[in-house]
C-alpha atoms as a PDB file:
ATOM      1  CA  UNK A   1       0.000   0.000   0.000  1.00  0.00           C
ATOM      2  CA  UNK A   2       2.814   2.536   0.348  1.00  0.00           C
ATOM      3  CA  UNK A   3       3.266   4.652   3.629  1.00  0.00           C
ATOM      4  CA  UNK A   4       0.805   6.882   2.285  1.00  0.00           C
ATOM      5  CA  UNK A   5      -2.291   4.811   2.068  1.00  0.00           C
ATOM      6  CA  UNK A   6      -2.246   3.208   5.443  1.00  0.00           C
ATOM      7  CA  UNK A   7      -2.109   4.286   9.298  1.00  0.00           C
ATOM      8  CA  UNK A   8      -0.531   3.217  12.199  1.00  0.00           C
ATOM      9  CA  UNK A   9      -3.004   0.010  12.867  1.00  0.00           C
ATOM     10  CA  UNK A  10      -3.234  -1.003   9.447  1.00  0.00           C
ATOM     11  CA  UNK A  11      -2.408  -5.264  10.327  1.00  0.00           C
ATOM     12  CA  UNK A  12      -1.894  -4.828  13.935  1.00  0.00           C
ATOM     13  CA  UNK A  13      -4.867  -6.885  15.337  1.00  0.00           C
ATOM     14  CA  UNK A  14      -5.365 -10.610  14.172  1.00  0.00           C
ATOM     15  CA  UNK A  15      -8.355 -11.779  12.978  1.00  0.00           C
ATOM     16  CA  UNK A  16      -9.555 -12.361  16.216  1.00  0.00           C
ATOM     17  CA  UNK A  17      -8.815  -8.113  17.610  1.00  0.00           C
ATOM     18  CA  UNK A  18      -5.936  -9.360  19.687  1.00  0.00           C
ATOM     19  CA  UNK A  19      -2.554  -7.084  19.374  1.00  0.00           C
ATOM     20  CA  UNK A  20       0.232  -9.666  19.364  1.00  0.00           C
ATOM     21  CA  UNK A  21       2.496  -7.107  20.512  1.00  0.00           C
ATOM     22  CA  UNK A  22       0.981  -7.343  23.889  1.00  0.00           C
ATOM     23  CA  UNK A  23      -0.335 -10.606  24.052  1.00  0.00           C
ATOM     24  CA  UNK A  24       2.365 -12.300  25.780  1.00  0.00           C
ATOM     25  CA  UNK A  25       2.383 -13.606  29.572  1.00  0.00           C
ATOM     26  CA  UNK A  26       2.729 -10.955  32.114  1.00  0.00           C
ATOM     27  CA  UNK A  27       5.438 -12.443  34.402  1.00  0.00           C
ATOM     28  CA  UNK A  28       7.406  -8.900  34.650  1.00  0.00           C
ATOM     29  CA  UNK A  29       5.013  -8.235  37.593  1.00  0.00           C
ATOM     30  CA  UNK A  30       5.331 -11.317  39.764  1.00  0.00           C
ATOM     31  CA  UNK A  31       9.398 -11.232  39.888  1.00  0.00           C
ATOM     32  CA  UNK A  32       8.959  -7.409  40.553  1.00  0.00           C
ATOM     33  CA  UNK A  33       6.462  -8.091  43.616  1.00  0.00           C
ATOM     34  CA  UNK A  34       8.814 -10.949  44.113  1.00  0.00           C
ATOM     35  CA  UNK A  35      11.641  -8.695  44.484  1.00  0.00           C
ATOM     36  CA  UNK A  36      10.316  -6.144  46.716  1.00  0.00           C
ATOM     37  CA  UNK A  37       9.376  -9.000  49.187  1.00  0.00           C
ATOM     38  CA  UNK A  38      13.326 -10.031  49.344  1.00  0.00           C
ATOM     39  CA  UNK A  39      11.767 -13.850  47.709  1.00  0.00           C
ATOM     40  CA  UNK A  40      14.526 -13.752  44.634  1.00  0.00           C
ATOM     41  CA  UNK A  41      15.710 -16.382  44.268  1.00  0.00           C
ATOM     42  CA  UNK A  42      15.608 -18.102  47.069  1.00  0.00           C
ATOM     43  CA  UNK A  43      12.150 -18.897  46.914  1.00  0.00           C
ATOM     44  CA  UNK A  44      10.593 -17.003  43.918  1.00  0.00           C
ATOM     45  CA  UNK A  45      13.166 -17.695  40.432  1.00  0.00           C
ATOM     46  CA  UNK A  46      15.070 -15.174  38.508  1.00  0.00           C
ATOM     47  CA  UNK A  47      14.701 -17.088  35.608  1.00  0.00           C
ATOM     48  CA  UNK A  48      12.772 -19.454  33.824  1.00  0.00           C
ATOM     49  CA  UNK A  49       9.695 -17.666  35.505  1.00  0.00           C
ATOM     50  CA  UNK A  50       6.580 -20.037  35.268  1.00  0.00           C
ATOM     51  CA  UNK A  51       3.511 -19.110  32.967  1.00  0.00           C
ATOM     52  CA  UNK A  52       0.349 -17.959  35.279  1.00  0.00           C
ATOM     53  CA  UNK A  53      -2.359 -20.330  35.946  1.00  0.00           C
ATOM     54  CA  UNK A  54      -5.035 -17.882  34.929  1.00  0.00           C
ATOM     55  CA  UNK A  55      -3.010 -17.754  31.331  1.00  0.00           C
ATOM     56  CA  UNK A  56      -3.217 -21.147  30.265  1.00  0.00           C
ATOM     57  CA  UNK A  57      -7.001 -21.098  30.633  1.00  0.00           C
ATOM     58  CA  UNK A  58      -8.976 -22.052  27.359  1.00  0.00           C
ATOM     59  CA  UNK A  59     -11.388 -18.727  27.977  1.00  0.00           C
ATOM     60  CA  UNK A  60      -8.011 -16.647  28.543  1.00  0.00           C
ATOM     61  CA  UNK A  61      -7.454 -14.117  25.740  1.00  0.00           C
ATOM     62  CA  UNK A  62      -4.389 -15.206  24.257  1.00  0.00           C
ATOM     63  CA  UNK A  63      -4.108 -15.793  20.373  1.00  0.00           C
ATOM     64  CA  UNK A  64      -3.324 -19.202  18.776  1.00  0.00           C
ATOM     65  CA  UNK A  65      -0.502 -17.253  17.338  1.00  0.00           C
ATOM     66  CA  UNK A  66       0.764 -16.521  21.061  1.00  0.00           C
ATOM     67  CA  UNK A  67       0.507 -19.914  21.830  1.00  0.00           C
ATOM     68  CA  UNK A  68       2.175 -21.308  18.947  1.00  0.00           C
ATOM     69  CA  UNK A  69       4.839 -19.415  19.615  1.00  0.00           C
ATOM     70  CA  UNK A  70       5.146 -20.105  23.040  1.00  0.00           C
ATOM     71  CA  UNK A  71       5.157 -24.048  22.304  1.00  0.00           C
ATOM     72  CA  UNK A  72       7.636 -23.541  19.552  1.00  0.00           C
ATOM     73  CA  UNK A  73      10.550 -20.818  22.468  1.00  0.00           C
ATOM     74  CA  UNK A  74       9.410 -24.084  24.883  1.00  0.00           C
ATOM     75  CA  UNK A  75      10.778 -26.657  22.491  1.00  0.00           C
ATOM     76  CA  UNK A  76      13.798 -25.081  21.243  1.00  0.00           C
ATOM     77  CA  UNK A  77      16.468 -23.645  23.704  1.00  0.00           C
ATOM     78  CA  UNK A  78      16.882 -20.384  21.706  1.00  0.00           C
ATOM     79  CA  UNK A  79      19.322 -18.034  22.894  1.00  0.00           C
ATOM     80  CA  UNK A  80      19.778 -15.009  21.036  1.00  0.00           C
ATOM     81  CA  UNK A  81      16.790 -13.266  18.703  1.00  0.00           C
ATOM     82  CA  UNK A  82      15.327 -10.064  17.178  1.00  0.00           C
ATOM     83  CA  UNK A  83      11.410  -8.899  16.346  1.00  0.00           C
ATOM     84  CA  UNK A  84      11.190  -6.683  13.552  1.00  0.00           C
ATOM     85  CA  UNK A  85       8.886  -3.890  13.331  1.00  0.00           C
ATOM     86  CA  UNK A  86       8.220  -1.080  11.191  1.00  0.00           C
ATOM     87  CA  UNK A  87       7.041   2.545  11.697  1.00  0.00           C
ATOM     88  CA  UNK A  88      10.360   4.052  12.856  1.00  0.00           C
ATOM     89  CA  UNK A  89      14.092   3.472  13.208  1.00  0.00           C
ATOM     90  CA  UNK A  90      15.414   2.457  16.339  1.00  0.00           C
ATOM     91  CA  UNK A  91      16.409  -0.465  18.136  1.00  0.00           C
ATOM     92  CA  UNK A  92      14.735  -1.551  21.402  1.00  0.00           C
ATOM     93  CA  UNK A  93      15.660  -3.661  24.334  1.00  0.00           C
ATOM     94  CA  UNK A  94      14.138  -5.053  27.580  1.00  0.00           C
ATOM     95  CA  UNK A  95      12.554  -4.154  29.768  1.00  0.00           C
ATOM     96  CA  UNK A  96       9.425  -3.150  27.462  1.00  0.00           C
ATOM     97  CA  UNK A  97       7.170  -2.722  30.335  1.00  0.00           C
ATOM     98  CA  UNK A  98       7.731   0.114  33.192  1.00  0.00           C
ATOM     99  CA  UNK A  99       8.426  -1.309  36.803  1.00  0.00           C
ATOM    100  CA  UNK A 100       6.556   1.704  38.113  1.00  0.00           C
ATOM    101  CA  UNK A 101       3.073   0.409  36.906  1.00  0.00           C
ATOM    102  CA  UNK A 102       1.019   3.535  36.770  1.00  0.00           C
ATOM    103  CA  UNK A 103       3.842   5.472  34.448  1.00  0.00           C
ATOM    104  CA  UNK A 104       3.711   5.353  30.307  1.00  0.00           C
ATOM    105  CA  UNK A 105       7.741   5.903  30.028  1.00  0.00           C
ATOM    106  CA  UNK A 106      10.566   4.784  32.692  1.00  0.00           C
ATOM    107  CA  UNK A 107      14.045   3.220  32.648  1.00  0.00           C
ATOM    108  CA  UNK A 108      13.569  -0.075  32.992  1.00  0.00           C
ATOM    109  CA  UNK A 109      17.119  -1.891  32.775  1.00  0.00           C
ATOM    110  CA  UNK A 110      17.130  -5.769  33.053  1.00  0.00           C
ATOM    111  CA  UNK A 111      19.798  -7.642  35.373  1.00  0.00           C
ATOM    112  CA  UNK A 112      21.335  -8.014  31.859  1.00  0.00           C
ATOM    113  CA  UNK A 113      21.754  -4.875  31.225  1.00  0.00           C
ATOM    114  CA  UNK A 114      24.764  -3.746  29.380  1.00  0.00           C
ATOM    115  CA  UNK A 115      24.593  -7.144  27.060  1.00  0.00           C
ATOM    116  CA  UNK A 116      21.426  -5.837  25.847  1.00  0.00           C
ATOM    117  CA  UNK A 117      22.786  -2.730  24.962  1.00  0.00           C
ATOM    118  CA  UNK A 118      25.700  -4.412  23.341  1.00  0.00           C
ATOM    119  CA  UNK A 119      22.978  -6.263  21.356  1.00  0.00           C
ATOM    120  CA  UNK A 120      20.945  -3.168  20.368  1.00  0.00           C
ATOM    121  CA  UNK A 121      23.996  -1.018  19.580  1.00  0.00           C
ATOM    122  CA  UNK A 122      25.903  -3.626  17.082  1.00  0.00           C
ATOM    123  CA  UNK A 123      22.681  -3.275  14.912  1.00  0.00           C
ATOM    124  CA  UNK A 124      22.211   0.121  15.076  1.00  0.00           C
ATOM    125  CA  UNK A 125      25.348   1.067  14.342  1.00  0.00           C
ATOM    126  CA  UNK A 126      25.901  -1.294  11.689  1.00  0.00           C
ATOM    127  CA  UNK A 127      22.244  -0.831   9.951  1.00  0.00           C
ATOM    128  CA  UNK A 128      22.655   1.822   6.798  1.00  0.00           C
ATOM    129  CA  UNK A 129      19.851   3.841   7.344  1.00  0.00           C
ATOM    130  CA  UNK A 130      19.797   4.526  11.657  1.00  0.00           C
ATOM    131  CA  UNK A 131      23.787   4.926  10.747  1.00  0.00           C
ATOM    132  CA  UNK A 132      23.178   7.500   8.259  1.00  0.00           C
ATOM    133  CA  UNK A 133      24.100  11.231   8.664  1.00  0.00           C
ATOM    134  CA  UNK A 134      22.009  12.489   6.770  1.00  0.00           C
ATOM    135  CA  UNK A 135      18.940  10.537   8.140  1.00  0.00           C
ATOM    136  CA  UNK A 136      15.471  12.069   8.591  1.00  0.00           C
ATOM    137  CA  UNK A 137      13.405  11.919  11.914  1.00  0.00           C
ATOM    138  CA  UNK A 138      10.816   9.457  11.471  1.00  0.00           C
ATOM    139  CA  UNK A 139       8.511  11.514  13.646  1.00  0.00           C
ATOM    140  CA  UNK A 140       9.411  13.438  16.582  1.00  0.00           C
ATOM    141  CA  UNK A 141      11.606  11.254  18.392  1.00  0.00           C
ATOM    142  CA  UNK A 142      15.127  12.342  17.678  1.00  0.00           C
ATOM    143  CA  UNK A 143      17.016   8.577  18.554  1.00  0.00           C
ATOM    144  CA  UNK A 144      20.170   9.663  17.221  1.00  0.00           C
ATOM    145  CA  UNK A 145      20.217  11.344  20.695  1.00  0.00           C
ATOM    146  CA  UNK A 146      20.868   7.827  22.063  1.00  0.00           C
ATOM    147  CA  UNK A 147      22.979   6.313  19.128  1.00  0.00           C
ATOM    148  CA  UNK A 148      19.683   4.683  17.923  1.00  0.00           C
ATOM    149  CA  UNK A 149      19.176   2.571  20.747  1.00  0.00           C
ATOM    150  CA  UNK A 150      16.652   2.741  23.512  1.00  0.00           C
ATOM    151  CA  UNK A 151      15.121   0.524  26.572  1.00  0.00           C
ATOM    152  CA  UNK A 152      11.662  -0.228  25.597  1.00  0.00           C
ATOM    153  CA  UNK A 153      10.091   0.724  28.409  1.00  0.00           C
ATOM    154  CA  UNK A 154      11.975   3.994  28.321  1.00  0.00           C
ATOM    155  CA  UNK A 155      10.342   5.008  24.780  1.00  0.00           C
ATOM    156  CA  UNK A 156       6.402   3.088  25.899  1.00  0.00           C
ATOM    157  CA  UNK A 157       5.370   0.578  28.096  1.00  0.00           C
ATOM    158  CA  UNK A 158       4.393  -2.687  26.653  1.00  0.00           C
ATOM    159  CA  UNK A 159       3.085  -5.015  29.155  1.00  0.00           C
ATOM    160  CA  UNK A 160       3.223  -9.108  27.933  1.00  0.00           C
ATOM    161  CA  UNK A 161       5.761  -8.384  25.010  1.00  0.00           C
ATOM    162  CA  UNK A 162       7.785 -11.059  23.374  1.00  0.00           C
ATOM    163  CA  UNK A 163      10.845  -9.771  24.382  1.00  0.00           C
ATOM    164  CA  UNK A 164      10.422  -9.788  28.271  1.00  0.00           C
ATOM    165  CA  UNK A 165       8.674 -13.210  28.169  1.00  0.00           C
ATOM    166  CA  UNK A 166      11.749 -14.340  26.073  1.00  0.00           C
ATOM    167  CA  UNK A 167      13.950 -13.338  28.698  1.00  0.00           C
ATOM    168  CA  UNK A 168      12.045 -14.322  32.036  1.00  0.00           C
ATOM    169  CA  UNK A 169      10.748 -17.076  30.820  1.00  0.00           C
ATOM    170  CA  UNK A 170      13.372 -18.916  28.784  1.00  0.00           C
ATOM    171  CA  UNK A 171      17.107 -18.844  28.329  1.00  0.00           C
ATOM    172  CA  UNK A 172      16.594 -16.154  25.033  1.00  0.00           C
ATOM    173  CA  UNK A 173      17.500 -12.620  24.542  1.00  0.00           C
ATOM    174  CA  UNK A 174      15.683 -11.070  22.749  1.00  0.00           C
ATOM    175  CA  UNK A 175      15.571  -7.149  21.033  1.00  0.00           C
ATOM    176  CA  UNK A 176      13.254  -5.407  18.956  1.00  0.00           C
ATOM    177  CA  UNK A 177      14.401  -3.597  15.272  1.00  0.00           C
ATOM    178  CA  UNK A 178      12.200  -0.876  13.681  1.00  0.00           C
ATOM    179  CA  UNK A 179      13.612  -0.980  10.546  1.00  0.00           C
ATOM    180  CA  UNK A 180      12.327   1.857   8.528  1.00  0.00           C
ATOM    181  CA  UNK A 181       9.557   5.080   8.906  1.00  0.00           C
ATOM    182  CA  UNK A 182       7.267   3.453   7.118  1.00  0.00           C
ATOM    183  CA  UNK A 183       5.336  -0.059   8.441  1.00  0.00           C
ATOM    184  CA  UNK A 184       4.328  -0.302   4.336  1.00  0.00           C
ATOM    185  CA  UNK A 185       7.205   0.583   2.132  1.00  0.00           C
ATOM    186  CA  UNK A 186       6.459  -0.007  -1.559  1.00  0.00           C
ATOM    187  CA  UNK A 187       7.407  -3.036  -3.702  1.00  0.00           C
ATOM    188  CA  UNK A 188      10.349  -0.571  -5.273  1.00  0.00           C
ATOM    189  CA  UNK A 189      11.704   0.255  -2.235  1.00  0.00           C
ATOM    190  CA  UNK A 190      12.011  -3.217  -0.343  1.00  0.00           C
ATOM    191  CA  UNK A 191      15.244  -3.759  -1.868  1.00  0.00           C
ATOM    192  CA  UNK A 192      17.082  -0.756  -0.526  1.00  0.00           C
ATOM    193  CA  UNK A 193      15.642  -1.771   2.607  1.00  0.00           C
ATOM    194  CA  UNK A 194      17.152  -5.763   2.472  1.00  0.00           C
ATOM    195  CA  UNK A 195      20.519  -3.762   1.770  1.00  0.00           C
ATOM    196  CA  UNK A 196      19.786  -1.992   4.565  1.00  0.00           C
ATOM    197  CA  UNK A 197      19.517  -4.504   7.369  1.00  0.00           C
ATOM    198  CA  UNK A 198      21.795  -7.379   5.507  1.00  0.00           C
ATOM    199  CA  UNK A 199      25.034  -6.149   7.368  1.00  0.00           C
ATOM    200  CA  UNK A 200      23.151  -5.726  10.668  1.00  0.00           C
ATOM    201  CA  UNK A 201      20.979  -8.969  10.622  1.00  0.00           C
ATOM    202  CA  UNK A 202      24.576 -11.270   9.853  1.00  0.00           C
ATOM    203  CA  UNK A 203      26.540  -9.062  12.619  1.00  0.00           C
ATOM    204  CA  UNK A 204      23.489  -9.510  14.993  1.00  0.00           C
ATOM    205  CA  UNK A 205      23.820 -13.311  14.514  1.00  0.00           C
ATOM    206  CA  UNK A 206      27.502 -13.484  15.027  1.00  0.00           C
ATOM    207  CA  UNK A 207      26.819 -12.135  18.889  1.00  0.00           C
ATOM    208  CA  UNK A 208      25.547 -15.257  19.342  1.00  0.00           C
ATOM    209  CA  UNK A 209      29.134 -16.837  20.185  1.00  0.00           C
ATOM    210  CA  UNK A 210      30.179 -13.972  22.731  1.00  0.00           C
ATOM    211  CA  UNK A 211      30.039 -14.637  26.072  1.00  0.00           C
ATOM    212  CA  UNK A 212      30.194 -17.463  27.918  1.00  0.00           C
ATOM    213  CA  UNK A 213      29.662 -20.821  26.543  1.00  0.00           C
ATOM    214  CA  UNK A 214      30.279 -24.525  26.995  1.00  0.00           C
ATOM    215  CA  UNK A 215      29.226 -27.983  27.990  1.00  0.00           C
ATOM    216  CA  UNK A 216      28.117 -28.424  31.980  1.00  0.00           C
ATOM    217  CA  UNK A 217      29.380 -32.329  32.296  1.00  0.00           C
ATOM    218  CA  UNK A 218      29.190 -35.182  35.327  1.00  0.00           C
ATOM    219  CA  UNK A 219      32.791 -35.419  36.529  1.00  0.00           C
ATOM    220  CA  UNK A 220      32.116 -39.160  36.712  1.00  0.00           C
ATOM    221  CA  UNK A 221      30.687 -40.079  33.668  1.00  0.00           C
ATOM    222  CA  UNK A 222      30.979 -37.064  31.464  1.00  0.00           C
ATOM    223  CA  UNK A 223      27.803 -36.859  29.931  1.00  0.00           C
ATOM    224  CA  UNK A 224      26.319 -33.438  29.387  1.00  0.00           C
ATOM    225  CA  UNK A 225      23.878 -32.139  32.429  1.00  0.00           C
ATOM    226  CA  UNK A 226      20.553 -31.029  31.566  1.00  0.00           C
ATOM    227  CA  UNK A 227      18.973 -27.732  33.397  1.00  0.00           C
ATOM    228  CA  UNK A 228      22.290 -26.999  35.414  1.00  0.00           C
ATOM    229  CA  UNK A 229      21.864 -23.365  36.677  1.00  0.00           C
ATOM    230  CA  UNK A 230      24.325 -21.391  35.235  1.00  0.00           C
ATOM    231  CA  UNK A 231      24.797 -18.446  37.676  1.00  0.00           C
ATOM    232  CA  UNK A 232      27.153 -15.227  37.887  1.00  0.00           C
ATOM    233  CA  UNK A 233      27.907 -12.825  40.114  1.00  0.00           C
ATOM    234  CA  UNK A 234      26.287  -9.973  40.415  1.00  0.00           C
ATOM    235  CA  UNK A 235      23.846 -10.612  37.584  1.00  0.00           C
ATOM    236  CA  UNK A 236      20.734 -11.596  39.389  1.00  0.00           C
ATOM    237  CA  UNK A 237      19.610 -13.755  36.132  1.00  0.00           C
ATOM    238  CA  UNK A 238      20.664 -17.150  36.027  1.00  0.00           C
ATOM    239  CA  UNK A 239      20.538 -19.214  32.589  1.00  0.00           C
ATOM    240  CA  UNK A 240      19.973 -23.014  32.302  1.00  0.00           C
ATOM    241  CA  UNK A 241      21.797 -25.731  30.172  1.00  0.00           C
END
């Protein structure tokens, strides 16, 4: 349709009126009340947060989209991913939702903090058009400000995104890319914007072998360990084999 034919909504809802960008399990609030009761993670987990009862109920709203996907994170141990979006340029990371549940904007840093970052800013700064000097504002957020990189929950809260269920509820990190102005480029212009986001969508991939990695073995018989809890210190975010 072009940019100039179609708003802001045009394809968000499924067929159904659900918005899949917000259709994901809330489990940001139960660590958070966890937290502020001193329960993490001694008796409430930092990771691998459980899906709410009320959630997996067959009257709950959740798409079959949602739940597809959530099947599909549960079968694979997926560690490193991006959503990408359209409508401006400008790479997002967790938290998406606001601790502070009453405000619409709010740093919102994970335990993981400065990885995400890392995440966000090697496809920023790598992807042609955010990278460009002689870039246009996509509306009036000036991201350049912030080298094309913000926390999600510092530009809008999104409560149940795929990006903080990724994290909290399996091993994955996960970012968000807006990748151009316009959620509807036309045909013509779809190759410019493959050239675009080539470069930053290999680059992205390669992160996937920083960090640290390995095989979590039984000193006696040295077969691998499944679900050893990988912890650091200082992170309060453990990971699982």
């Amino acid at each position: 349709q072009g940019s100039e034919l179609s708003g802001w909504a045009m394809g968000r809802w499924t067929y159904e009126g659900i918005d899949l960008n917000h259709n994901f399990a809330d489990l940001n609030t139960a660590l958070w009340d966890a937290e502020d009761n001193d329960l993490v993670p001694h008796e409430f987990p930092n990771h691998y947060i459980p899906i709410p009862e009320y959630y997996t109920f067959a009257n709950a709203t959740v798409a079959p989209e949602t739940r597809a996907v959530i099947d599909w994170m549960q079968r694979y141990p997926f560690v490193l991913s991006a959503n990408l979006h359209g409508g401006e340029l400008v790479v997002t990371y967790p938290f998406d939702m606001t601790r502070t549940y009453w405000k619409a904007q709010e740093l919102t840093p994970t335990a993981d903090d400065g990885v995400f970052r890392w995440l966000a800013t090697v496809y920023a700064t790598s992807n042609l058009a955010m990278a460009s000097k002689e870039r246009r504002l996509c509306h009036y957020d000036d991201f350049t400000r912030f080298g094309n990189i913000i926390n999600g929950a510092n530009w809008h809260t999104v409560p149940g995104s795929m990006n903080d269920f990724s994290y909290l509820h399996t091993n994955c990190f996960e970012i968000t890319v807006e990748l151009s102005c316009d959620k509807f480029p036309h045909a013509s212009e779809l190759p410019a914007e493959w050239e675009n986001n080539r470069e930053s969508l290999l680059l992205y991939m390669e992160q996937v072998h920083r960090g640290i990695k390995g095989v979590v073995r039984d000193t006696d018989t040295e077969q691998g360990i499944a679900n050893a809890i990988i912890s650091v210190d200082g992170i309060n975010h453990d990971v699982r084999t």
